[in-house]
N, C-alpha and C. Protein backbone atom coordinates (compact mmCIF):
# COMPACT_ATOMS: atom_id res chain seq x y z
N UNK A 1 0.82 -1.19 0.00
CA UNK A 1 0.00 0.00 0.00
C UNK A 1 0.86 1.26 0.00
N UNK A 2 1.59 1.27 0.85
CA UNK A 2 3.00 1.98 0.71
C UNK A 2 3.34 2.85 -0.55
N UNK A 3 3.31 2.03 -1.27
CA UNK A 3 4.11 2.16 -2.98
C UNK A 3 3.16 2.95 -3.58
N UNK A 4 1.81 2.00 -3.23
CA UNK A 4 0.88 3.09 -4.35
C UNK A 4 0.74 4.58 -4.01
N UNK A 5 1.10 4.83 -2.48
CA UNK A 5 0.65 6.04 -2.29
C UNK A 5 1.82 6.85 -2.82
N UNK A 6 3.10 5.92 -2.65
CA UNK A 6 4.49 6.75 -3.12
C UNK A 6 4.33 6.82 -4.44
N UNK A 7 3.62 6.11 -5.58
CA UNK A 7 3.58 6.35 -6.86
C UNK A 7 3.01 7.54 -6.94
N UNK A 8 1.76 7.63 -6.35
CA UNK A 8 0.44 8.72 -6.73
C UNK A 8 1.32 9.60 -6.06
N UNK A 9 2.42 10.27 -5.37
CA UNK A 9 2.75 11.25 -5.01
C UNK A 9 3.81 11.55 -6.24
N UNK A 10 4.46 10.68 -6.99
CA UNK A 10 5.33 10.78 -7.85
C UNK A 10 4.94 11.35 -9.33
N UNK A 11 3.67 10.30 -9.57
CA UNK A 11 3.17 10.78 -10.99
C UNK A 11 1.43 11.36 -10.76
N UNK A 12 1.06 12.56 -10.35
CA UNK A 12 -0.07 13.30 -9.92
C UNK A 12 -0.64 13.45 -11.61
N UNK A 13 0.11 13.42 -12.52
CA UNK A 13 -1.12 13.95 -13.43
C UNK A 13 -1.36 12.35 -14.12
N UNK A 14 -0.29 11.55 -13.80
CA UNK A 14 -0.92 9.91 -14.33
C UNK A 14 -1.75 9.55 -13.26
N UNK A 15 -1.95 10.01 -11.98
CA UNK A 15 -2.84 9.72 -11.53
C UNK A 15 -4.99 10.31 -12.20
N UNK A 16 -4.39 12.07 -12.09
CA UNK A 16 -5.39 12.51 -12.27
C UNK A 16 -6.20 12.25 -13.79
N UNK A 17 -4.99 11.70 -15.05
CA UNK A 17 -5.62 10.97 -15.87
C UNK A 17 -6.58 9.70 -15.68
N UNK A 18 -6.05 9.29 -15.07
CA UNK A 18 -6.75 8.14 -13.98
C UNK A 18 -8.05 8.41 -13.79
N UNK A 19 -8.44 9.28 -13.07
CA UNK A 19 -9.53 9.53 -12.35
C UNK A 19 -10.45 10.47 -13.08
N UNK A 20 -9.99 11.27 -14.23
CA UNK A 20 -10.74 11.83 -15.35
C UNK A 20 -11.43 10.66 -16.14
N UNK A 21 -10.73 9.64 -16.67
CA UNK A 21 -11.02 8.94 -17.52
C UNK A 21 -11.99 7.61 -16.91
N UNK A 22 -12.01 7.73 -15.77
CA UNK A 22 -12.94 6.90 -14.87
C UNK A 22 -14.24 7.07 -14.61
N UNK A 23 -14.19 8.72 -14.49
CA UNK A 23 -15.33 9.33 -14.14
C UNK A 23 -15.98 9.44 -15.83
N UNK A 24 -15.39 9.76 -16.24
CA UNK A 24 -15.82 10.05 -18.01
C UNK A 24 -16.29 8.33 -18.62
N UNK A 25 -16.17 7.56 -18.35
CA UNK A 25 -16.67 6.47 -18.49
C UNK A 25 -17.50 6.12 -17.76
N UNK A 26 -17.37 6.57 -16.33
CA UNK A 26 -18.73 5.97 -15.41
C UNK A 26 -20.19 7.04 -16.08
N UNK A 27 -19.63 8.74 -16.37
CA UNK A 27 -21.24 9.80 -17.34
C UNK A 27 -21.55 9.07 -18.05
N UNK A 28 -20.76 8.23 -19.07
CA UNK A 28 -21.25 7.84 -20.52
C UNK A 28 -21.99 6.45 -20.13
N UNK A 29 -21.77 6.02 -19.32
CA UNK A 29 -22.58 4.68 -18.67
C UNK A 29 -23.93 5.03 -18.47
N UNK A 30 -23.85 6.11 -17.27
CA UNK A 30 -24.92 6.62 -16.39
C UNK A 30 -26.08 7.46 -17.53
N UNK A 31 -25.38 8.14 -18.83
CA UNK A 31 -25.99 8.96 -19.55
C UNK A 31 -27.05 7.74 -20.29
N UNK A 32 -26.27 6.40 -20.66
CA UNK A 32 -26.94 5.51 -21.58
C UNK A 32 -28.10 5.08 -20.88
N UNK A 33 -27.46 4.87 -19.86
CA UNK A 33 -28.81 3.85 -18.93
C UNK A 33 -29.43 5.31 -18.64
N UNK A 34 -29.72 6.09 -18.28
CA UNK A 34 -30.80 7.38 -18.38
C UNK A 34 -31.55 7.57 -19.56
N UNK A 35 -30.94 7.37 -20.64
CA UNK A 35 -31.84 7.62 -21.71
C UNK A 35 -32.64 6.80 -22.18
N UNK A 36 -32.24 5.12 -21.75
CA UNK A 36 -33.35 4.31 -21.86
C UNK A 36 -33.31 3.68 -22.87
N UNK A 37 -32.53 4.03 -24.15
CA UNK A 37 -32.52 3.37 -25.54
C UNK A 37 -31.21 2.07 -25.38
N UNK A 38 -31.83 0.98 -25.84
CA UNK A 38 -30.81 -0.38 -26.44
C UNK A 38 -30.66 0.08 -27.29
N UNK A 39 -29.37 -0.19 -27.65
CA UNK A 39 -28.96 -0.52 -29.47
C UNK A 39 -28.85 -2.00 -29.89
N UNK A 40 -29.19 -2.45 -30.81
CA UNK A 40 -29.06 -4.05 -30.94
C UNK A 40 -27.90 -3.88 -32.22
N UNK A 41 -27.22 -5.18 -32.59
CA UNK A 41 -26.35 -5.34 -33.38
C UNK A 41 -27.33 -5.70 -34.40
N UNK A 42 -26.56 -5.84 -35.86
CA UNK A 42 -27.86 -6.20 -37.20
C UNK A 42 -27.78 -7.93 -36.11
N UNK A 43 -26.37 -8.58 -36.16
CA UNK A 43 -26.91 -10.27 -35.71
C UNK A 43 -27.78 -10.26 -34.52
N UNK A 44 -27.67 -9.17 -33.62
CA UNK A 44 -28.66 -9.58 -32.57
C UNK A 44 -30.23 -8.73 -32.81
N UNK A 45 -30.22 -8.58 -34.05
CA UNK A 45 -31.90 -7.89 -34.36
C UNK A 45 -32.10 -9.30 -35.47
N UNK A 46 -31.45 -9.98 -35.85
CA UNK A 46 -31.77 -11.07 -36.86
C UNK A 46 -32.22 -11.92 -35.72
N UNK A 47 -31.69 -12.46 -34.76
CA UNK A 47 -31.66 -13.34 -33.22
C UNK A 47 -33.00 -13.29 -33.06
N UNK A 48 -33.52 -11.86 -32.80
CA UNK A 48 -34.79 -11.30 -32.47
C UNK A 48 -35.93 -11.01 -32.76
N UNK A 49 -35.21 -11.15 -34.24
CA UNK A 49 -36.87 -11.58 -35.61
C UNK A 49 -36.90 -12.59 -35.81
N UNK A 50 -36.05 -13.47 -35.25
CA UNK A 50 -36.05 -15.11 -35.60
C UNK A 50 -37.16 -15.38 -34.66
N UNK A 51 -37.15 -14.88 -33.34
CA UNK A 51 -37.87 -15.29 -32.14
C UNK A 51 -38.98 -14.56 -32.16
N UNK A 52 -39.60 -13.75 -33.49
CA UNK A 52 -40.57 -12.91 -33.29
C UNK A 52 -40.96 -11.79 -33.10
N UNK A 53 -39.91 -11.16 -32.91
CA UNK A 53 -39.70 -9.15 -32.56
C UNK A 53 -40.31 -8.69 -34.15
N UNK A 54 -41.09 -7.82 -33.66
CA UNK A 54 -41.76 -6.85 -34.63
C UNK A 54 -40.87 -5.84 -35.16
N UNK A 55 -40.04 -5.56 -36.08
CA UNK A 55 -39.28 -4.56 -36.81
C UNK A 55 -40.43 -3.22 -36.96
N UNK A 56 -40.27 -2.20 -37.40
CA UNK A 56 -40.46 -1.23 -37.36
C UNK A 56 -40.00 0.14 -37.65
N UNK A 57 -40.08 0.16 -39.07
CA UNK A 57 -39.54 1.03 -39.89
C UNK A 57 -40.37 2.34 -39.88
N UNK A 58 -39.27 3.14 -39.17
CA UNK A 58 -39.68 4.76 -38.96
C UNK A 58 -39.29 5.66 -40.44
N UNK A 59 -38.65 5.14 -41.64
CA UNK A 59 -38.35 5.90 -42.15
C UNK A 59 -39.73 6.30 -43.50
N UNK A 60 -39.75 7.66 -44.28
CA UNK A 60 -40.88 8.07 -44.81
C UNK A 60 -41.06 6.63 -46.06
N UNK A 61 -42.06 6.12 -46.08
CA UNK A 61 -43.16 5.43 -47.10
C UNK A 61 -41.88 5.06 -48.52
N UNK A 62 -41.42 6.19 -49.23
CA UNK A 62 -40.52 6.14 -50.38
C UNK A 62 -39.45 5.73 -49.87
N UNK A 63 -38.46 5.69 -49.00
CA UNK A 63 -37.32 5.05 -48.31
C UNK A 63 -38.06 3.49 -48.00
N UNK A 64 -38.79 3.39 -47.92
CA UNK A 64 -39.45 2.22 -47.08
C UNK A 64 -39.28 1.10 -48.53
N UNK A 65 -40.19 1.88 -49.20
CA UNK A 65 -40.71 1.08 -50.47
C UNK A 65 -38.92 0.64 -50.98
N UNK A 66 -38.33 1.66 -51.35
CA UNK A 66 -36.77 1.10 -51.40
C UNK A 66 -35.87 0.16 -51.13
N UNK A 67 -36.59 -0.49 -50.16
CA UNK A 67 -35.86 -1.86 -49.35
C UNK A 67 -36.09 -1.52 -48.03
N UNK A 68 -36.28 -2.87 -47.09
CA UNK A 68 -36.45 -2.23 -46.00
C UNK A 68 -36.44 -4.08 -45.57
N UNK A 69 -36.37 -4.53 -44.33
CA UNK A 69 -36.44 -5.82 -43.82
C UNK A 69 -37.30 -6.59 -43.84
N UNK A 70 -37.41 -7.62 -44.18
CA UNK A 70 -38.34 -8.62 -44.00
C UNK A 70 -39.41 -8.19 -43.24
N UNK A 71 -40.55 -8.26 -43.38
CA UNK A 71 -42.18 -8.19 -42.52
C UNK A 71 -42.08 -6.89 -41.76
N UNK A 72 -41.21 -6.03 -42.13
CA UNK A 72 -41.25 -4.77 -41.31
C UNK A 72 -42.35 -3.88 -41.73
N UNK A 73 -42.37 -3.22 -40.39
CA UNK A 73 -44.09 -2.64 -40.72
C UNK A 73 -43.49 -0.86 -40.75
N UNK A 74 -43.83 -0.17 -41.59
CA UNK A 74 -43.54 1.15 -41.95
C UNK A 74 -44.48 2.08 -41.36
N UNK A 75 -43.99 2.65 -39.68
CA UNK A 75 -45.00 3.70 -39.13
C UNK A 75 -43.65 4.74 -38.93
N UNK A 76 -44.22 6.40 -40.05
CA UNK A 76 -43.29 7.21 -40.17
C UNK A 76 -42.93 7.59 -38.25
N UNK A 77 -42.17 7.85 -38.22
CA UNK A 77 -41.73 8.66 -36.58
C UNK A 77 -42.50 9.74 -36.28
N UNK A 78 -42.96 10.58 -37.22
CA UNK A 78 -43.97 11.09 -36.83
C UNK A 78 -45.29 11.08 -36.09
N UNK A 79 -45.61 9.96 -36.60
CA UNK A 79 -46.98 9.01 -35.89
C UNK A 79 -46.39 8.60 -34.35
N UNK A 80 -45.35 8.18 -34.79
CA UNK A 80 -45.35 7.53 -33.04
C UNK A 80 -45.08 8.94 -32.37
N UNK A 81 -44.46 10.07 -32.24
CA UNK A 81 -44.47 11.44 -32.05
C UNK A 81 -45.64 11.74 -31.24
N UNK A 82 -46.96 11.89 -32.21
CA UNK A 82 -48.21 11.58 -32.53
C UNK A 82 -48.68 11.15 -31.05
N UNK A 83 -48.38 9.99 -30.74
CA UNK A 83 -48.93 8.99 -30.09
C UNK A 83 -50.05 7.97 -31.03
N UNK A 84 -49.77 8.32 -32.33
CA UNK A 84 -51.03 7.22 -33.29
C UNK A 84 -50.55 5.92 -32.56
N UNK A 85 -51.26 4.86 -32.12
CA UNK A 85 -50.79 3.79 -31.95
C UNK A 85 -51.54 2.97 -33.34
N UNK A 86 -50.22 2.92 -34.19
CA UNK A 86 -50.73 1.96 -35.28
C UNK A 86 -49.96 0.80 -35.28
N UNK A 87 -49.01 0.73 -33.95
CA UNK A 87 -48.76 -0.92 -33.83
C UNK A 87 -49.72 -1.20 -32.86
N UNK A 88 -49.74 -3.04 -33.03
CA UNK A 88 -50.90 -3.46 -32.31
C UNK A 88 -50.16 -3.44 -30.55
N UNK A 89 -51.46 -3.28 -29.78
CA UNK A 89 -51.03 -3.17 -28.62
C UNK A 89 -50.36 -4.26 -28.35
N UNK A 90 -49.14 -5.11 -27.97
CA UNK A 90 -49.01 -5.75 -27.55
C UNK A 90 -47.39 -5.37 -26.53
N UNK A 91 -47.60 -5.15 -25.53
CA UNK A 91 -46.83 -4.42 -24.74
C UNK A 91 -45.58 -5.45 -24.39
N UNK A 92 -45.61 -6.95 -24.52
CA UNK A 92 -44.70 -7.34 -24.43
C UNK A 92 -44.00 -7.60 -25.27
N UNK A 93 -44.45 -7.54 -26.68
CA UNK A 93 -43.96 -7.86 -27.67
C UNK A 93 -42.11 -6.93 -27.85
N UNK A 94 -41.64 -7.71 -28.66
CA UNK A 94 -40.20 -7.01 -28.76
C UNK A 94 -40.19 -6.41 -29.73
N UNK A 95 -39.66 -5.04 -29.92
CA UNK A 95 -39.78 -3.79 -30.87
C UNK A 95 -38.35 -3.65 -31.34
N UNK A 96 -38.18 -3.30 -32.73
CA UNK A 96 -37.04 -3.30 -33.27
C UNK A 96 -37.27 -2.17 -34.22
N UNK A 97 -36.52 -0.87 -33.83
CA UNK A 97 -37.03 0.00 -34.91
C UNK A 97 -35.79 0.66 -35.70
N UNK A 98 -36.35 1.30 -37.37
CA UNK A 98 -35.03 1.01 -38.22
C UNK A 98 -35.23 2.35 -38.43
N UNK A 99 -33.77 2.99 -38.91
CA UNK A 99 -33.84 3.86 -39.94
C UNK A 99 -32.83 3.63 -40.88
N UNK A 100 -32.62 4.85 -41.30
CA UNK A 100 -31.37 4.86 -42.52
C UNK A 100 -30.26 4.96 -41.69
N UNK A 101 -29.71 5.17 -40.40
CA UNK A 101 -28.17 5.36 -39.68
C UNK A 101 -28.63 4.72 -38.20
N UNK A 102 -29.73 4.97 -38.01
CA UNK A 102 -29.93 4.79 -36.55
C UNK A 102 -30.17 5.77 -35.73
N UNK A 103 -30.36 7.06 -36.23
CA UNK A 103 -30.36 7.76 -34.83
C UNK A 103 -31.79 8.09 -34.95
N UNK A 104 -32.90 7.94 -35.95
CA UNK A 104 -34.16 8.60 -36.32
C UNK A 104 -34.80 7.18 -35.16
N UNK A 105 -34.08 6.23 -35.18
CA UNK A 105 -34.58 5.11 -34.78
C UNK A 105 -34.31 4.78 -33.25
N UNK A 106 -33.18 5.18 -32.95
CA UNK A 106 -33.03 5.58 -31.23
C UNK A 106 -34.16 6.48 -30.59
N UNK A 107 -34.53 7.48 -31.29
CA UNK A 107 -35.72 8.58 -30.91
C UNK A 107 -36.91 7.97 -30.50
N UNK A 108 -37.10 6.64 -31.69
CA UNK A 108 -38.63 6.38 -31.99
C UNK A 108 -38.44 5.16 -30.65
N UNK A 109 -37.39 4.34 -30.89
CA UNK A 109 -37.45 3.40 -29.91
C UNK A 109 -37.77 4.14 -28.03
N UNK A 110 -36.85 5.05 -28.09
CA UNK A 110 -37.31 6.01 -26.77
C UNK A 110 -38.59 6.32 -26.37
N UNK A 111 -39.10 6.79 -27.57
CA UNK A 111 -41.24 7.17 -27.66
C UNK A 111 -41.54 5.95 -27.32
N UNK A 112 -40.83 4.75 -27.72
CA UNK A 112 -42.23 3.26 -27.42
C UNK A 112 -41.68 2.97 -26.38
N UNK A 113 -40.92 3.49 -25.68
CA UNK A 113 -40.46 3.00 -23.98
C UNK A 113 -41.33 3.68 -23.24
N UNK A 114 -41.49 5.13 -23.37
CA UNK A 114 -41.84 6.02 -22.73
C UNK A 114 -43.44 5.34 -23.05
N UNK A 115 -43.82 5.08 -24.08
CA UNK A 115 -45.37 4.62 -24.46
C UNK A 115 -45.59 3.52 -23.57
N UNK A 116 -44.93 2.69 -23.05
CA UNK A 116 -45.18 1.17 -22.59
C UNK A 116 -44.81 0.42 -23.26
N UNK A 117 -43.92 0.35 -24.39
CA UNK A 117 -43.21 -0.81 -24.67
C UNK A 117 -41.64 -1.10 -24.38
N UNK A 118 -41.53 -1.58 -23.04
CA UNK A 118 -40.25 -2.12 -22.44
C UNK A 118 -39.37 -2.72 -23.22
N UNK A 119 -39.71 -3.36 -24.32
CA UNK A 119 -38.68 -4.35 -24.69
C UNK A 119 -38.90 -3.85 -26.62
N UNK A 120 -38.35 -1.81 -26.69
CA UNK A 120 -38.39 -1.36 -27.60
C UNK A 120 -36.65 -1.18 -27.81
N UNK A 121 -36.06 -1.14 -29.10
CA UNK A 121 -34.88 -1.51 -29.51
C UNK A 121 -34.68 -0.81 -30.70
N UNK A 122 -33.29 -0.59 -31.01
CA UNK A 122 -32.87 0.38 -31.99
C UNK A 122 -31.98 -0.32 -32.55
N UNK A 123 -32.17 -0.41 -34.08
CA UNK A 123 -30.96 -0.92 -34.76
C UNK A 123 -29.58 -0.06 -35.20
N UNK A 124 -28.81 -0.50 -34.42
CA UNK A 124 -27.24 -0.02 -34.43
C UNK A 124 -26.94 0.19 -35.74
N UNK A 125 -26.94 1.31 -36.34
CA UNK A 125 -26.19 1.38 -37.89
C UNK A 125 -27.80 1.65 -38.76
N UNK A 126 -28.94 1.36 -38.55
CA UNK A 126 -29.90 1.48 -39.16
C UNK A 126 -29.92 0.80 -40.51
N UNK A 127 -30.22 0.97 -41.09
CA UNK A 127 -30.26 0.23 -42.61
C UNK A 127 -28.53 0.14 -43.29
N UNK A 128 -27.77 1.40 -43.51
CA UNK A 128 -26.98 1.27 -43.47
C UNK A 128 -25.92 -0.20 -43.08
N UNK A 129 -26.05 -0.26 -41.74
CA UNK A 129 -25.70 -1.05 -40.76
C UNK A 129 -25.77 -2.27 -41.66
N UNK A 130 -27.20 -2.07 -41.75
CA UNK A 130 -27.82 -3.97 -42.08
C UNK A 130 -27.29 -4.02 -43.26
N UNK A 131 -26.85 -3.30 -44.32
CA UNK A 131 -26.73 -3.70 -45.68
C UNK A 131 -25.07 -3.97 -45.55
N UNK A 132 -24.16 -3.39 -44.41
CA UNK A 132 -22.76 -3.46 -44.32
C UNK A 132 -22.38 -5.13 -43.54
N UNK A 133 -23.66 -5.45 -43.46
CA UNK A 133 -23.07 -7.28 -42.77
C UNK A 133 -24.01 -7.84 -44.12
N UNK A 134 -23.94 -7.54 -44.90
CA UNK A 134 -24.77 -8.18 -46.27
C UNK A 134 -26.27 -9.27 -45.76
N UNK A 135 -26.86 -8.08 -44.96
CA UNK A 135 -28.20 -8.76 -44.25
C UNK A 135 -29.59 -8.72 -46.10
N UNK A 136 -30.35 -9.42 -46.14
CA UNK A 136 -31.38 -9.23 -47.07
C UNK A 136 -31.94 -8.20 -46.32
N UNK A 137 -32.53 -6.94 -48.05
CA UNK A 137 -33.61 -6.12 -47.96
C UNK A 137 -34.63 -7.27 -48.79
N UNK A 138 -35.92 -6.39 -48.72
CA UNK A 138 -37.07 -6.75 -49.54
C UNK A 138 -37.80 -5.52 -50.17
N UNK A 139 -37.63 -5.59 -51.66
CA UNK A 139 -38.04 -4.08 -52.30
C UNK A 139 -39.81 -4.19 -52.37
């Protein structure tokens, strides 16, 4: 114990790097889990439509028609905004929502947490994402 205290008296700013970069990792923790949004990987949103998760494409109707995932259901972000509930109520169901990068889709996934759907999810990379692990669209 000795030593460490004789180190930390020796090297004060390798310490205080230390303790910047600790704390700056524990905000970015604390910030994620506050905001409430998962990100899923494209393999762990494939995992999750295998088992039944409802996809949910926030992007406008003409992006949609363009390609978009298997059985995904196209409600613009606006609507969920809205509060339209034009997915079916099913509150346990698992929510997987897309865009073109992901961040239109972090938003929307946030609205269906805040709505009552707990087990709402954002695809990491958004379409993008999915087309960079050579996942199938459907035009």
């Amino acid at each position: 114990m000795s030593q460490l205290i004789e180190f930390a008296n020796h090297h004060p700013l390798m310490l205080a790097a230390l303790l910047a970069s600790g704390i700056a990792v524990l905000f970015y923790e604390l910030r994620l889990r506050a905001g409430g949004v998962t990100h899923v990987s494209a393999a762990d949103a494939v995992r999750l439509i295998n088992k039944g998760a409802l996809v949910i494409d926030v992007r406008k109707p003409a992006e949609f028609e363009a390609g978009h995932i298997v059985n995904a259901r196209n409600v613009e972000l606006e609507k969920i905004q809205q509060g339209d509930d034009t997915i079916v109520k099913k509150k346990d169901k698992i929510l997987i929502a897309v865009c073109d990068n992901g961040g239109l889709s972090g938003k929307a996934a946030s609205l269906l947490r805040r709505a009552g759907y707990p087990n709402a999810f954002s695809l990491r990379g958004g379409i993008g994402g999915w087309r960079a692990d050579n996942l199938p669209l459907v035009k």
